[in-house]
Protein backbone atom coordinates (compact mmCIF):
# COMPACT_ATOMS: atom_id res chain seq x y z
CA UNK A 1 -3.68 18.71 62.86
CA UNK A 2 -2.54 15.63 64.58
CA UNK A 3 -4.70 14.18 67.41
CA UNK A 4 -3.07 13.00 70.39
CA UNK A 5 -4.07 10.29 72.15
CA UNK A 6 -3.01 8.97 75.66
CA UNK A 7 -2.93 5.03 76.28
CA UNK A 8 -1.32 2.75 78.47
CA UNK A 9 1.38 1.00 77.89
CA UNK A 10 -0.03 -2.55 77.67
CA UNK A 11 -2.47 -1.43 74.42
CA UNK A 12 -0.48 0.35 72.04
CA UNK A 13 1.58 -2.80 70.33
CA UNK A 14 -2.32 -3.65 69.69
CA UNK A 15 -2.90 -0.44 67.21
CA UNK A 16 -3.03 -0.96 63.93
CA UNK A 17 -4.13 0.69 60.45
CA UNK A 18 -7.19 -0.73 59.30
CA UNK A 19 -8.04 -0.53 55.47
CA UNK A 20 -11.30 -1.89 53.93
CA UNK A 21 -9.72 -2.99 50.52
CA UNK A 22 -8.73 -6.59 49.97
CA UNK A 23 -4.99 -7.10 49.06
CA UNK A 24 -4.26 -9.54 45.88
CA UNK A 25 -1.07 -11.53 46.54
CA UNK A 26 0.92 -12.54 43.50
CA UNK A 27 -1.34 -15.83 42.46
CA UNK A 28 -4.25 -13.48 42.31
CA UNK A 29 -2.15 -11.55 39.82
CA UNK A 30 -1.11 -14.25 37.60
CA UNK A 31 -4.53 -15.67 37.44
CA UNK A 32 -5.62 -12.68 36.37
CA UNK A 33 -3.03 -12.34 33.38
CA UNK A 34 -3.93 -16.45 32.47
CA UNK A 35 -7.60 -15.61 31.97
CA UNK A 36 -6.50 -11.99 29.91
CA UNK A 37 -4.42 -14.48 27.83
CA UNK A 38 -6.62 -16.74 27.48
CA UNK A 39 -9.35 -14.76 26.38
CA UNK A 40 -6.88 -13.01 23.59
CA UNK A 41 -6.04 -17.03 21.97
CA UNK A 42 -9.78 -17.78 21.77
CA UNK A 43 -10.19 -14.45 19.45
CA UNK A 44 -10.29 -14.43 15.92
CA UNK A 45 -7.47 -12.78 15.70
CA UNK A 46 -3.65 -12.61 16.77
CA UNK A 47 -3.58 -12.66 20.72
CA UNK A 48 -1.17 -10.25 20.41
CA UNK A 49 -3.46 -7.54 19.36
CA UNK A 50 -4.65 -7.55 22.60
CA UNK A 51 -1.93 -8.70 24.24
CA UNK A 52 0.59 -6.17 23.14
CA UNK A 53 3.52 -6.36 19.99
CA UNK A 54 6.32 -5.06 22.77
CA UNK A 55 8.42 -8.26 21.35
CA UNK A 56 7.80 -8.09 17.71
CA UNK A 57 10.00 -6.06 15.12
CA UNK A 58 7.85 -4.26 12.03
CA UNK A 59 7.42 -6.69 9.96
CA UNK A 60 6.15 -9.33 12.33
CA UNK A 61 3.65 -6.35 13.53
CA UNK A 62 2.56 -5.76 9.39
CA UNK A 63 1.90 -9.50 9.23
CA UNK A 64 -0.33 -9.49 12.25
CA UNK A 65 -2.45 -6.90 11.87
CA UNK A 66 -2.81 -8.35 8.41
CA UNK A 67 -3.82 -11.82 9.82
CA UNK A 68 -5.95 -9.33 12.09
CA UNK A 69 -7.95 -8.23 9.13
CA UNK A 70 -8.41 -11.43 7.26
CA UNK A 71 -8.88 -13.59 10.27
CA UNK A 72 -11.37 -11.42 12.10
CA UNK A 73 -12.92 -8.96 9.78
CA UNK A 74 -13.18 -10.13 6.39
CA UNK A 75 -15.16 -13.38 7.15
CA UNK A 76 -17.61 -10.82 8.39
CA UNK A 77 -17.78 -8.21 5.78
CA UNK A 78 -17.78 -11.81 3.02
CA UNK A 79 -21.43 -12.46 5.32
CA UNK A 80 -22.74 -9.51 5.10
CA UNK A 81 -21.39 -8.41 1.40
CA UNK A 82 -23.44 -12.28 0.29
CA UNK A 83 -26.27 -11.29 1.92
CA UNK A 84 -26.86 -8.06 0.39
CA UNK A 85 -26.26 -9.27 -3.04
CA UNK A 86 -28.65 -12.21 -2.57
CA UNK A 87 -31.61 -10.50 -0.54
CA UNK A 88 -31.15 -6.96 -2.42
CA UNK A 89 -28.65 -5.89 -5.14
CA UNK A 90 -30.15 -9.08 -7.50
CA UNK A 91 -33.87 -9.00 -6.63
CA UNK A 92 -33.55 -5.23 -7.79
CA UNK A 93 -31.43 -5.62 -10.89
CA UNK A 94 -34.07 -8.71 -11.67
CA UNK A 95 -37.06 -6.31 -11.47
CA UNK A 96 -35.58 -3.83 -13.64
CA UNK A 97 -34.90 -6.62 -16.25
CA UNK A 98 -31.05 -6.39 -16.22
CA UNK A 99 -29.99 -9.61 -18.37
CA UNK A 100 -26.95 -10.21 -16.13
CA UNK A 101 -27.77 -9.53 -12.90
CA UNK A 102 -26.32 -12.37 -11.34
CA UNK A 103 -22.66 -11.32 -12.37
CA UNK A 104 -23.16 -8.33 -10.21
CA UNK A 105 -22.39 -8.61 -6.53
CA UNK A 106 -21.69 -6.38 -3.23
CA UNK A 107 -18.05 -6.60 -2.32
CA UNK A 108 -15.97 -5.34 0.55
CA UNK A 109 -12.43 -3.47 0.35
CA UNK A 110 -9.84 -3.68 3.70
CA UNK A 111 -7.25 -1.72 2.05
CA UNK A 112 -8.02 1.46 4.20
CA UNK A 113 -8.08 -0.70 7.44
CA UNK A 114 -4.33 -1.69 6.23
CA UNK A 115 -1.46 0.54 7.49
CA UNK A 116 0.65 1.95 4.77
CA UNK A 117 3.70 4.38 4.71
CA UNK A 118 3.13 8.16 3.65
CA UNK A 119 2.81 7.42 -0.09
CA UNK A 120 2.80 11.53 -0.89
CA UNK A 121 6.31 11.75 -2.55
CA UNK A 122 5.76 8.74 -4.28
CA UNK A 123 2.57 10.16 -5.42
CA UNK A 124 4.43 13.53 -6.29
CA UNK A 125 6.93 11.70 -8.25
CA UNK A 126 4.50 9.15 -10.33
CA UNK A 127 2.23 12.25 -11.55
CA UNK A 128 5.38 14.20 -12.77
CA UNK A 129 5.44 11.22 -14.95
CA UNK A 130 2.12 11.72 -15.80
CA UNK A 131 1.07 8.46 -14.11
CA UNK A 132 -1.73 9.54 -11.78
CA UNK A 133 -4.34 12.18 -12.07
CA UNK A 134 -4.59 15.32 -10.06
CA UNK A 135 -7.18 14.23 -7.80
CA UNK A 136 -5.52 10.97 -6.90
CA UNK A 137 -2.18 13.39 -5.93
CA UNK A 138 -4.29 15.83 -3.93
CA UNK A 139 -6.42 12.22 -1.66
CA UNK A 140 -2.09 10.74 -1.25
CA UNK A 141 -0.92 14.58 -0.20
CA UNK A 142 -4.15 14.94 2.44
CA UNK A 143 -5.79 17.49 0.15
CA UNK A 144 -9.34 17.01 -1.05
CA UNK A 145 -11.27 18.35 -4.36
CA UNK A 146 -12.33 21.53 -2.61
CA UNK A 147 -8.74 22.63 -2.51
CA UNK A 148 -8.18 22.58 -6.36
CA UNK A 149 -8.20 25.26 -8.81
CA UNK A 150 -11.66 26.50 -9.70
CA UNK A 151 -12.42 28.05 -13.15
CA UNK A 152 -11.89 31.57 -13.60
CA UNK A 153 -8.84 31.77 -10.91
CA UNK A 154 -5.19 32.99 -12.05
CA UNK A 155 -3.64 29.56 -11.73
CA UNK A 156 0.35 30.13 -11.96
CA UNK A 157 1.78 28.56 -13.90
CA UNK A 158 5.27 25.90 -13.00
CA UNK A 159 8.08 27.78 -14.78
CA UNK A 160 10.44 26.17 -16.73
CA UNK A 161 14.32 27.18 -14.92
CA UNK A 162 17.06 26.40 -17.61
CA UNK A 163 20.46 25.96 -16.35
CA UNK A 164 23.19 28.68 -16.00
CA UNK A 165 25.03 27.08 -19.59
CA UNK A 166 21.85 26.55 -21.72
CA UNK A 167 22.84 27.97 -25.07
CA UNK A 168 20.47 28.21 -28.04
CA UNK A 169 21.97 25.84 -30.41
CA UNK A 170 19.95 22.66 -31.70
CA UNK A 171 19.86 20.02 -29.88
CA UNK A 172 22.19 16.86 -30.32
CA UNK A 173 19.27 14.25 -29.22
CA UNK A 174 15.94 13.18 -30.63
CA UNK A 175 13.15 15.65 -28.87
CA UNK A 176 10.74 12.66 -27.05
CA UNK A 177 8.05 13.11 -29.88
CA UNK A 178 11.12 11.57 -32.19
CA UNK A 179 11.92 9.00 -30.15
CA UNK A 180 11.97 5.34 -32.33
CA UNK A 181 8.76 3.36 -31.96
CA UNK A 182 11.08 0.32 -31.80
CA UNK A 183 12.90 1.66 -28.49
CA UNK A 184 8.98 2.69 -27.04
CA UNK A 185 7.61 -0.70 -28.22
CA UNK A 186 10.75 -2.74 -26.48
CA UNK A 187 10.59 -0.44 -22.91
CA UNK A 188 7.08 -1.03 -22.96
CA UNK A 189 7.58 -4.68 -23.37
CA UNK A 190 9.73 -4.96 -20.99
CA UNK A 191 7.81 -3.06 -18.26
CA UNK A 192 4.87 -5.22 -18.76
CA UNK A 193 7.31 -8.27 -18.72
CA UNK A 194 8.05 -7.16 -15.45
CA UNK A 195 5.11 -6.08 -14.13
CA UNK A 196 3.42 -9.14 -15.05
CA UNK A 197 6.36 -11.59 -13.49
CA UNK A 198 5.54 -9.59 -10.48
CA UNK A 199 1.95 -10.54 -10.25
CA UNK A 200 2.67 -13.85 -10.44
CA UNK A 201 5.06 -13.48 -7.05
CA UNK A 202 2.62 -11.14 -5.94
CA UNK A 203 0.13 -14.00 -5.69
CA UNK A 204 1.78 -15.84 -3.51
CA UNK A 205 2.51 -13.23 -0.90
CA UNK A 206 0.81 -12.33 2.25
CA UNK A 207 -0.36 -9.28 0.09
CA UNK A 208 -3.18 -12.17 -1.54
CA UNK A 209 -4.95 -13.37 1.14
CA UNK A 210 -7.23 -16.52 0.52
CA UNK A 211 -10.18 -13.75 0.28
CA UNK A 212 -8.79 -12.38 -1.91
CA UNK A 213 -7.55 -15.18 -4.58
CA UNK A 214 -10.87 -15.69 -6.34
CA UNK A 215 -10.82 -12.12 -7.61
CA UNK A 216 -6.87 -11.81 -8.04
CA UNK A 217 -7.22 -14.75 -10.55
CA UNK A 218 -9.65 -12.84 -13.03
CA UNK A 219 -7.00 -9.61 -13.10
CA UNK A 220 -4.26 -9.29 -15.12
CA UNK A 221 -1.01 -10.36 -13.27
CA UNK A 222 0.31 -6.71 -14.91
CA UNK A 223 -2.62 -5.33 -13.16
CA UNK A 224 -2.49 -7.18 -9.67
CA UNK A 225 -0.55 -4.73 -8.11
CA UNK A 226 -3.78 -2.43 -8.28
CA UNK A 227 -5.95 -4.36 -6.11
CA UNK A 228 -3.37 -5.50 -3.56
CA UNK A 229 -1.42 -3.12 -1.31
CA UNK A 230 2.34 -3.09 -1.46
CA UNK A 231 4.73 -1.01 -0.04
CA UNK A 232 7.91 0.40 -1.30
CA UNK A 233 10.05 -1.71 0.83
CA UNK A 234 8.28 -4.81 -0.26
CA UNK A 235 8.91 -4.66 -3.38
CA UNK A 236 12.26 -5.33 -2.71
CA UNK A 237 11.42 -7.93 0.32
CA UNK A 238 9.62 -10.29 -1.77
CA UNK A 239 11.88 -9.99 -4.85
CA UNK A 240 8.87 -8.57 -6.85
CA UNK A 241 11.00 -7.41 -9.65
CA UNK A 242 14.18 -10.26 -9.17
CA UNK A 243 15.36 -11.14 -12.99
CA UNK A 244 12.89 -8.85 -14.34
CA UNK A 245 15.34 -7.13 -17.00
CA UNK A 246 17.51 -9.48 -18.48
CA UNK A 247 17.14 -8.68 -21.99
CA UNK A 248 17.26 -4.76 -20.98
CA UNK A 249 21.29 -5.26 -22.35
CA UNK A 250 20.07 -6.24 -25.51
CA UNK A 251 17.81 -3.69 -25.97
CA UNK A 252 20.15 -0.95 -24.20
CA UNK A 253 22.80 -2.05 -27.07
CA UNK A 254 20.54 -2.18 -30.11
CA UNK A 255 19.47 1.68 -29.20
CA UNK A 256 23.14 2.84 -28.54
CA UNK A 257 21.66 3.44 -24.88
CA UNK A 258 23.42 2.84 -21.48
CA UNK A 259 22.01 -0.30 -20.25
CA UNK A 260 22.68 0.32 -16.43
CA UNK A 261 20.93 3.86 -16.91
CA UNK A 262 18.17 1.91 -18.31
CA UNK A 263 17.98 -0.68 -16.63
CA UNK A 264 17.84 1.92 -13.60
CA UNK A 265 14.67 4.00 -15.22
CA UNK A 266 12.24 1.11 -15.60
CA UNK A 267 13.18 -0.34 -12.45
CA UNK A 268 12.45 2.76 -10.50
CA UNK A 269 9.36 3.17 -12.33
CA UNK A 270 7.57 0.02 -11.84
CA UNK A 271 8.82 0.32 -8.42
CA UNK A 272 6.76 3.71 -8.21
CA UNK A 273 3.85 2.01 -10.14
CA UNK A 274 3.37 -0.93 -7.59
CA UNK A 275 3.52 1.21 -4.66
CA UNK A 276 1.20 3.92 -5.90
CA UNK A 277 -0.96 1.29 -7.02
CA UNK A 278 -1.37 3.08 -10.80
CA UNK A 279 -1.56 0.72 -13.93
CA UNK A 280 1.07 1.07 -16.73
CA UNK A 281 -0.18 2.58 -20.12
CA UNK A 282 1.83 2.81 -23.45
CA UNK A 283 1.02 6.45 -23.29
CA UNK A 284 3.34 6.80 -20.67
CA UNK A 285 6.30 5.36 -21.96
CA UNK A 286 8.02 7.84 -23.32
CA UNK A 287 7.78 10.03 -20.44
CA UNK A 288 9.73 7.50 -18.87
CA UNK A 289 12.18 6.93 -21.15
CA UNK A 290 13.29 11.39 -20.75
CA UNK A 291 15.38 10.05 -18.08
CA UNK A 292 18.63 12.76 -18.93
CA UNK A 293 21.47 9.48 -19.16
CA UNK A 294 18.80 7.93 -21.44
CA UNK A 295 17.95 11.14 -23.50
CA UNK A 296 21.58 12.19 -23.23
CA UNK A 297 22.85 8.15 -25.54
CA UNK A 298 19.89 8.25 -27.72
């Protein structure tokens, strides 16, 4: 309830609210943001890690959290990585009389700390192609080992739908074990062509870090792709695959196949390749050559 007081007159323009906290005035408030900004541009990283991305569009965000990790974490994890292989993994492989043990070494990996899309249909779609193994589809999908089949339980089976006009007459097309080992040899060729000129661009992307240079030079420009993260979208950013299947006409037209179909298939499946992250084996070929406008001119 309200307490009433009665005053005179003469005191009451003298009554006023006091408060015991001190009031900052707008210098006190830009001070403060200085020395917050200040502190974030003596970091080893981006200030604007700290400071906030309100201004930045996606792709300047990807490229400074990756600065983030090379600038401000992998320096560290280099120290510490070099100073377990000199003051323990060596000594030990010494004392057991390993001949090479100074070609072995302690090494660090970012690529979890790295933010990458949801990779699960990609992952679906590579290990229809019998790219990728089970267990590498169930760690993309958010499944572990302890959710696969176990031995002894009724697994059921995919089944095979065939389409409303399927009639029983022989094919008009090779089956896929039939397929010429001319046409297999050329696609495979060519994907390795292009997997390889994409290495090359690869290394000089912001995908190969300086950290990361020493080791990308002893792998396979093919096989870069599996030790630096790409996304889907970069592929196409950085021109990975740019002039990649010139000669796919040539081939398309010695096979009596549709070169844009073609040219199409192997583009979509090193695409898938270099954002799963899955090396490209001969075996695989002809899986990727059952493409239906491919199976339907050979």
């Amino acid at each position: 309830m309200p307490i009433i007081l009665e005053v005179p007159p003469e005191v009451i323009s003298e009554m006023k609210v006091l408060t015991f906290e001190s009031d900052f005035d707008q210098l006190a408030l830009k001070l403060r943001e200085e020395a917050i900004r200040r502190f974030a541009t003596g970091l080893e990283i981006p200030g604007e890690v700290l400071l906030g991305m309100g201004d930045i569009n996606h792709w300047g965000a990807w490229a400074l959290q990756a600065e983030a990790i090379r600038l401000g974490i992998e320096p560290r994890l280099a120290t510490v990585a070099h100073a377990l292989t000199t003051q323990w993994l060596r000594p030990l492989l010494e004392d057991q009389g390993v001949n090479d043990a100074g070609q072995w070494l302690v090494w660090y990996d970012t690529s979890p700390l790295r933010v990458r899309q949801n990779r699960s249909q990609t992952a679906l779609e590579v290990y229809d192609r019998g790219a990728i193994s089970a267990e590498a589809l169930r760690r993309e999908t958010g499944f572990d080992d302890s959710d696969a089949p176990r031995l002894g339980q009724n697994v059921r089976a995919r089944e095979t739908r065939l389409p409303v006009d399927e009639t029983t007459t022989p094919p008009d097309t090779l089956p896929a074990s039939a397929m010429p080992e001319g046409l297999l040899a050329a696609a495979d060729g060519l994907i390795w062509g292009a997997l390889s000129a994409a290495g090359e661009k690869l290394r000089r992307t912001p995908a190969c870090p300086r950290s990361e240079r020493a080791r990308a030079k002893e792998m396979l420009s093919a096989a870069l792709h599996t030790i630096l993260p790409v996304e889907a979208v970069q592929v196409e950013q950085w021109r990975l695959l740019e002039g990649a299947w010139a000669r796919v006409p040539e081939i398309a037209a010695r096979y009596g196949l549709d070169a844009e179909c073609l040219t199409a298939t192997l583009d979509s499946y090193c695409r898938e390749l270099i954002a799963a992250g899955v090396e490209h084996r001969y075996e695989q070929t002809s899986g990727v050559l059952r493409a239906p406008c491919v199976m339907g001119a050979a």
